[in-house]
C-alpha atoms as a PDB file:
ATOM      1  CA  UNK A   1    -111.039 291.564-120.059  1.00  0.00           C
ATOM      2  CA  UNK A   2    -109.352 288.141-121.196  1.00  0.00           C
ATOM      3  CA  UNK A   3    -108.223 288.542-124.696  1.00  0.00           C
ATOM      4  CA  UNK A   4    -109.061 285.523-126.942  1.00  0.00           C
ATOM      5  CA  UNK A   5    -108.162 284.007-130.535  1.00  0.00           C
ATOM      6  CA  UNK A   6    -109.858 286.041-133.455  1.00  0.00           C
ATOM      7  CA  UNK A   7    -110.143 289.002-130.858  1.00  0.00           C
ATOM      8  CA  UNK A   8    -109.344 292.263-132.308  1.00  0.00           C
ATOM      9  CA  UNK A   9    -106.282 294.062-130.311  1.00  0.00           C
ATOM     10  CA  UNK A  10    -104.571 297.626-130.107  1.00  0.00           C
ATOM     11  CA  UNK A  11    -101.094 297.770-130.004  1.00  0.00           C
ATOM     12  CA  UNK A  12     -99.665 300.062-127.250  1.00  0.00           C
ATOM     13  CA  UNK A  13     -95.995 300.018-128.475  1.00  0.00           C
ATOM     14  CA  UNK A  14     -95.042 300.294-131.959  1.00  0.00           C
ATOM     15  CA  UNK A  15     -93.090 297.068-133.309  1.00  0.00           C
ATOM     16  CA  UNK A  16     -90.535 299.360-135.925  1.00  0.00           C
ATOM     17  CA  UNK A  17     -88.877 296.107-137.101  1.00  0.00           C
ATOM     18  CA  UNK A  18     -92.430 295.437-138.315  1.00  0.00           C
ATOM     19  CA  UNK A  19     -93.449 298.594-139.645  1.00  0.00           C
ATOM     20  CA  UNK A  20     -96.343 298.771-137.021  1.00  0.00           C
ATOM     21  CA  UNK A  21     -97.149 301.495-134.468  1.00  0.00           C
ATOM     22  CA  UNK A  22     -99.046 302.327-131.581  1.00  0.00           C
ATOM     23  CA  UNK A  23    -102.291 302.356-132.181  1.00  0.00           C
ATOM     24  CA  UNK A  24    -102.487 299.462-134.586  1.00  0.00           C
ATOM     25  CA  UNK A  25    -104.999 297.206-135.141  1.00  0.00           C
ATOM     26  CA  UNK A  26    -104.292 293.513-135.166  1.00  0.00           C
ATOM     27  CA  UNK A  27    -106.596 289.829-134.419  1.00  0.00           C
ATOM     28  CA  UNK A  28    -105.159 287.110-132.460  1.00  0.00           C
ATOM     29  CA  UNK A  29    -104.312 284.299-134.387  1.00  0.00           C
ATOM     30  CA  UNK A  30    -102.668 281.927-131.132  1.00  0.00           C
ATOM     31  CA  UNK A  31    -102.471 282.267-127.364  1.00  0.00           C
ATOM     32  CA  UNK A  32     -98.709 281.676-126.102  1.00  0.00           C
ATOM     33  CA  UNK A  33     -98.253 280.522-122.424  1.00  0.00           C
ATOM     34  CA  UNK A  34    -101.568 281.289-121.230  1.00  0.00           C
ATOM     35  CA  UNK A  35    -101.782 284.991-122.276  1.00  0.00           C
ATOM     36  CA  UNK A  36     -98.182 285.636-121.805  1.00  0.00           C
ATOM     37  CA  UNK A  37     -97.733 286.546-125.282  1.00  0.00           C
ATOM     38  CA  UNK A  38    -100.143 286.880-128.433  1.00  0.00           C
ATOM     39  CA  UNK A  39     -99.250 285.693-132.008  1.00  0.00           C
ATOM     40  CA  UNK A  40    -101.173 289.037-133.688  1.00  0.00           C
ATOM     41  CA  UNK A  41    -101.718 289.237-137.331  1.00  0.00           C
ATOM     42  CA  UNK A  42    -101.922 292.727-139.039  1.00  0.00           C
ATOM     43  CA  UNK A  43    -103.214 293.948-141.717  1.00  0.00           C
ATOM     44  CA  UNK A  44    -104.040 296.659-144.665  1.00  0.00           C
ATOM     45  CA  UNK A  45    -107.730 297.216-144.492  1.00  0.00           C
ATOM     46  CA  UNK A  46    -107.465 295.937-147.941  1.00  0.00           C
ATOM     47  CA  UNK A  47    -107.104 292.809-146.501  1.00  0.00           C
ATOM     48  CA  UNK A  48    -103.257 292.243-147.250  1.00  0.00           C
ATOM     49  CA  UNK A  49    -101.296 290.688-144.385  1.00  0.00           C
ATOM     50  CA  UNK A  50     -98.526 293.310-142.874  1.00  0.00           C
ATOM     51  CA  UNK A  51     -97.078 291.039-140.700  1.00  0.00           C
ATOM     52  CA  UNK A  52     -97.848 288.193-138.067  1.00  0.00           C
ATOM     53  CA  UNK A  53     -96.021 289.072-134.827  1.00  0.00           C
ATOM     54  CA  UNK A  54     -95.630 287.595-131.236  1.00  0.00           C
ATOM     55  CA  UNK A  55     -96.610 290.802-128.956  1.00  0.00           C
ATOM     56  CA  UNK A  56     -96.179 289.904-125.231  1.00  0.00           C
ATOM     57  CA  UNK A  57     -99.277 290.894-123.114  1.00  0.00           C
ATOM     58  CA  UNK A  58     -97.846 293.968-122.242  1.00  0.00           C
ATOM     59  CA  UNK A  59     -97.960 295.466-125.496  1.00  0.00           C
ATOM     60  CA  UNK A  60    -101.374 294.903-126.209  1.00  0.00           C
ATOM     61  CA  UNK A  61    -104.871 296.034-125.119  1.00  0.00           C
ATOM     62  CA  UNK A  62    -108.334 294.694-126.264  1.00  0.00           C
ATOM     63  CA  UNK A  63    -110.083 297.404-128.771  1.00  0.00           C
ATOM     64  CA  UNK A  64    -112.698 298.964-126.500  1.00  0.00           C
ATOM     65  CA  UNK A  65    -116.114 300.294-127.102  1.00  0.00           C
ATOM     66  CA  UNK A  66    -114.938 303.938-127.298  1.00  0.00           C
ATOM     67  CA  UNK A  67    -112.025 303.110-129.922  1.00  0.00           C
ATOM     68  CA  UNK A  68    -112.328 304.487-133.841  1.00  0.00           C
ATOM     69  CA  UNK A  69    -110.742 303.573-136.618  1.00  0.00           C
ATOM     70  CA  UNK A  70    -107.993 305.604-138.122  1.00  0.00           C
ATOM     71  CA  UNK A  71    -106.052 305.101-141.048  1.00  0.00           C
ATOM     72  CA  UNK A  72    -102.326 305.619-141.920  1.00  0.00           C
ATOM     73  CA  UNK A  73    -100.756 304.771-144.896  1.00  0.00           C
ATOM     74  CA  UNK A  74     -97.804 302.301-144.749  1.00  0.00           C
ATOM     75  CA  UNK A  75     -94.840 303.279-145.472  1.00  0.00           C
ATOM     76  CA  UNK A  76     -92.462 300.864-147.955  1.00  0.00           C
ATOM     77  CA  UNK A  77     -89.663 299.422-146.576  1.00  0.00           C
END
């Protein structure tokens, strides 16, 4: 499955420099290089941005049908 802008993605390595782990949830905010790499905004379910990120492809996965949310609380820096 393609991923496109304002999809919803999983992260499959956490970004510790970031605060983010596997598992995340994030949306595509810009393609880089034709799917090379993913600018990826994250955020609190709250609706306050964590961080926007450039994940290469290989980090990410589209959120599939059998996928549930889970919640962890973030940790202050």
């Amino acid at each position: 499955m393609k991923i496109k802008e304002h999809d919803c993605v999983v992260l499959t390595a956490g970004l510790p420099a970031e605060a983010l782990e596997a598992g995340d949830v994030g949306t595509v905010v810009h393609i880089h290089a034709d799917g090379a790499a993913y600018e990826v905004e994250f955020a609190t379910l709250a609706g306050h941005t964590i961080a926007v990120v450039t994940v290469p492809a290989g980090n990410l996965r589209p959120v599939g049908k059998r996928d549930v949310n889970h919640v962890r609380e973030l940790q202050p820096a």
